[in-house]
Protein backbone atom coordinates (compact mmCIF):
# COMPACT_ATOMS: atom_id res chain seq x y z
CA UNK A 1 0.00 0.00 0.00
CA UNK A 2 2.97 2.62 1.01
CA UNK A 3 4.05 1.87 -2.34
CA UNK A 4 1.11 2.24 -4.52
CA UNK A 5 1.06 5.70 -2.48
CA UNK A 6 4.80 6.39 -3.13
CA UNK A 7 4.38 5.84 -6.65
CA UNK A 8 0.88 7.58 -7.31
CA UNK A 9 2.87 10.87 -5.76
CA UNK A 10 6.01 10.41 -8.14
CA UNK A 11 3.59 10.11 -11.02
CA UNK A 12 1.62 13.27 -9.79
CA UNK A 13 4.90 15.17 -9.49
CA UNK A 14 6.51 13.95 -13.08
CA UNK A 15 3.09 14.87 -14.63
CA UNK A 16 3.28 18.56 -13.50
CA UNK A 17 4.33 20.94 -16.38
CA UNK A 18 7.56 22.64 -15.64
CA UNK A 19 6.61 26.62 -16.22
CA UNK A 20 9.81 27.92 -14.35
CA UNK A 21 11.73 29.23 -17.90
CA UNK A 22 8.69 31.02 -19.19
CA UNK A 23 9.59 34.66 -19.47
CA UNK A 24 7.16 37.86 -20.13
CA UNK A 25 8.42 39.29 -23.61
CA UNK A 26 6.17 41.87 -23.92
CA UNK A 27 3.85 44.05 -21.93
CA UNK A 28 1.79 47.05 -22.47
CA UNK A 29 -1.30 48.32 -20.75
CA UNK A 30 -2.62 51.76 -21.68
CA UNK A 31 -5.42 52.50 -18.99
CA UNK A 32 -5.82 55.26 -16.87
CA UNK A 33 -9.58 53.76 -15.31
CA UNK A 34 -11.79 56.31 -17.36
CA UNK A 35 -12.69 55.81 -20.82
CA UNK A 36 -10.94 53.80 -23.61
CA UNK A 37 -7.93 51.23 -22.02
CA UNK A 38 -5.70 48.67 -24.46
CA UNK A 39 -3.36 45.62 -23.19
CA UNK A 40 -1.05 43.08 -25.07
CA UNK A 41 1.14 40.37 -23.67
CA UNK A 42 3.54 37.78 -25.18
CA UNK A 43 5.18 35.23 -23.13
CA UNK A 44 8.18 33.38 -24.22
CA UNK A 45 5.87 29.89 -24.14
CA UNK A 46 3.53 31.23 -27.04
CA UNK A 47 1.09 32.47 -25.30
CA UNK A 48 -0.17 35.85 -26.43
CA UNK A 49 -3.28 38.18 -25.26
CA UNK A 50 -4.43 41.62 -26.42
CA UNK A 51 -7.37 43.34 -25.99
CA UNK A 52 -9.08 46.85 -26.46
CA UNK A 53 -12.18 48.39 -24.52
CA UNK A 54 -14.45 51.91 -25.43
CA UNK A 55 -17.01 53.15 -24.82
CA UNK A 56 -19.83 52.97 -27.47
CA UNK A 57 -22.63 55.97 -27.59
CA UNK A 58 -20.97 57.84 -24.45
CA UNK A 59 -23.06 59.57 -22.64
CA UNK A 60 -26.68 59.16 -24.48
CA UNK A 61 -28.84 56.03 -24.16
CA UNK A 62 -28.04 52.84 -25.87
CA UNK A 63 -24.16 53.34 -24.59
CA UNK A 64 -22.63 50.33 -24.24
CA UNK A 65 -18.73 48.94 -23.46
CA UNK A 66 -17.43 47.12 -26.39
CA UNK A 67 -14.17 44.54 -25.89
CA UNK A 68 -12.38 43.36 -28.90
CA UNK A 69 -9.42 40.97 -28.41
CA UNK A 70 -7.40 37.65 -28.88
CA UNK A 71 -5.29 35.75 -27.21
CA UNK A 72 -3.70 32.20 -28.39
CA UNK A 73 -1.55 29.72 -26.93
CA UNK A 74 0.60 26.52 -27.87
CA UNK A 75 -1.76 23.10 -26.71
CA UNK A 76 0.11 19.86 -26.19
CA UNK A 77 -0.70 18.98 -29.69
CA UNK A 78 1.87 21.47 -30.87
CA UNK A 79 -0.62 23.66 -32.78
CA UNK A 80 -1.10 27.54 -32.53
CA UNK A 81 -4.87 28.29 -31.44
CA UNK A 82 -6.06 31.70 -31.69
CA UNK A 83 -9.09 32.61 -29.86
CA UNK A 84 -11.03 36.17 -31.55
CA UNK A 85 -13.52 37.82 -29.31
CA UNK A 86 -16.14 40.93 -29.46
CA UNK A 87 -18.19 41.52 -26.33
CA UNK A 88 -20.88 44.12 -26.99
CA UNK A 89 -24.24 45.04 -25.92
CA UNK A 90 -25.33 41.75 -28.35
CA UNK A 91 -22.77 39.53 -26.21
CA UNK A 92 -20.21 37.98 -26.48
CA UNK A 93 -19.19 36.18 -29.95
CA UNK A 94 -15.70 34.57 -30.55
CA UNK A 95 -14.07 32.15 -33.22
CA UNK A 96 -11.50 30.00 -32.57
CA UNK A 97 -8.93 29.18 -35.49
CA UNK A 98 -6.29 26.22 -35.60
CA UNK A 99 -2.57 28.06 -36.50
CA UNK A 100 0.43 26.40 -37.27
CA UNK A 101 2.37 23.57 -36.01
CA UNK A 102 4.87 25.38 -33.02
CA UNK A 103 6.88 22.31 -32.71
């Protein structure tokens, strides 16, 4: 039994992704908490976010916040998925395409 345990934990521990060398290449965040705002970040794994938020009809009614972005990452399978997103006052719609082969 103490070593079905021992070896379930060693298994557990060898399974755990090692993130330790990823490194933030890029970051930049315009946003001052009124109004418009921007962000975009690249990390040395792949993974890569951006996004960009207004204000739609400001000030009169029908204003709504509308949030365009992407952000992709490297899965397992060594393909590049890119995730495309618009959140408006009709919701939120994204596609999701399959990129290139990373590795």
């Amino acid at each position: 039994m103490k070593l079905l345990i021992a070896l379930c934990l060693v298994s557990a521990a060898v399974a755990v992704p090692l993130y330790d060398d990823v490194k933030v290449l890029r970051y930049d965040n315009d946003n001052i908490g009124t109004g418009s705002y921007s962000y975009q970040f690249e990390l040395s794994d792949g993974t890569k976010q951006e996004q960009v938020g207004e204000l739609k009809n400001e000030g009169v009614v029908g204003q709504a916040e509308v949030v365009r972005g992407s952000y992709s990452w490297v899965a397992p399978d060594g393909y590049n998925y890119i995730v495309t997103y618009v959140a408006d006052e009709l919701g939120y719609r994204s596609t999701i395409e399959k990129g290139t082969k990373r590795f």
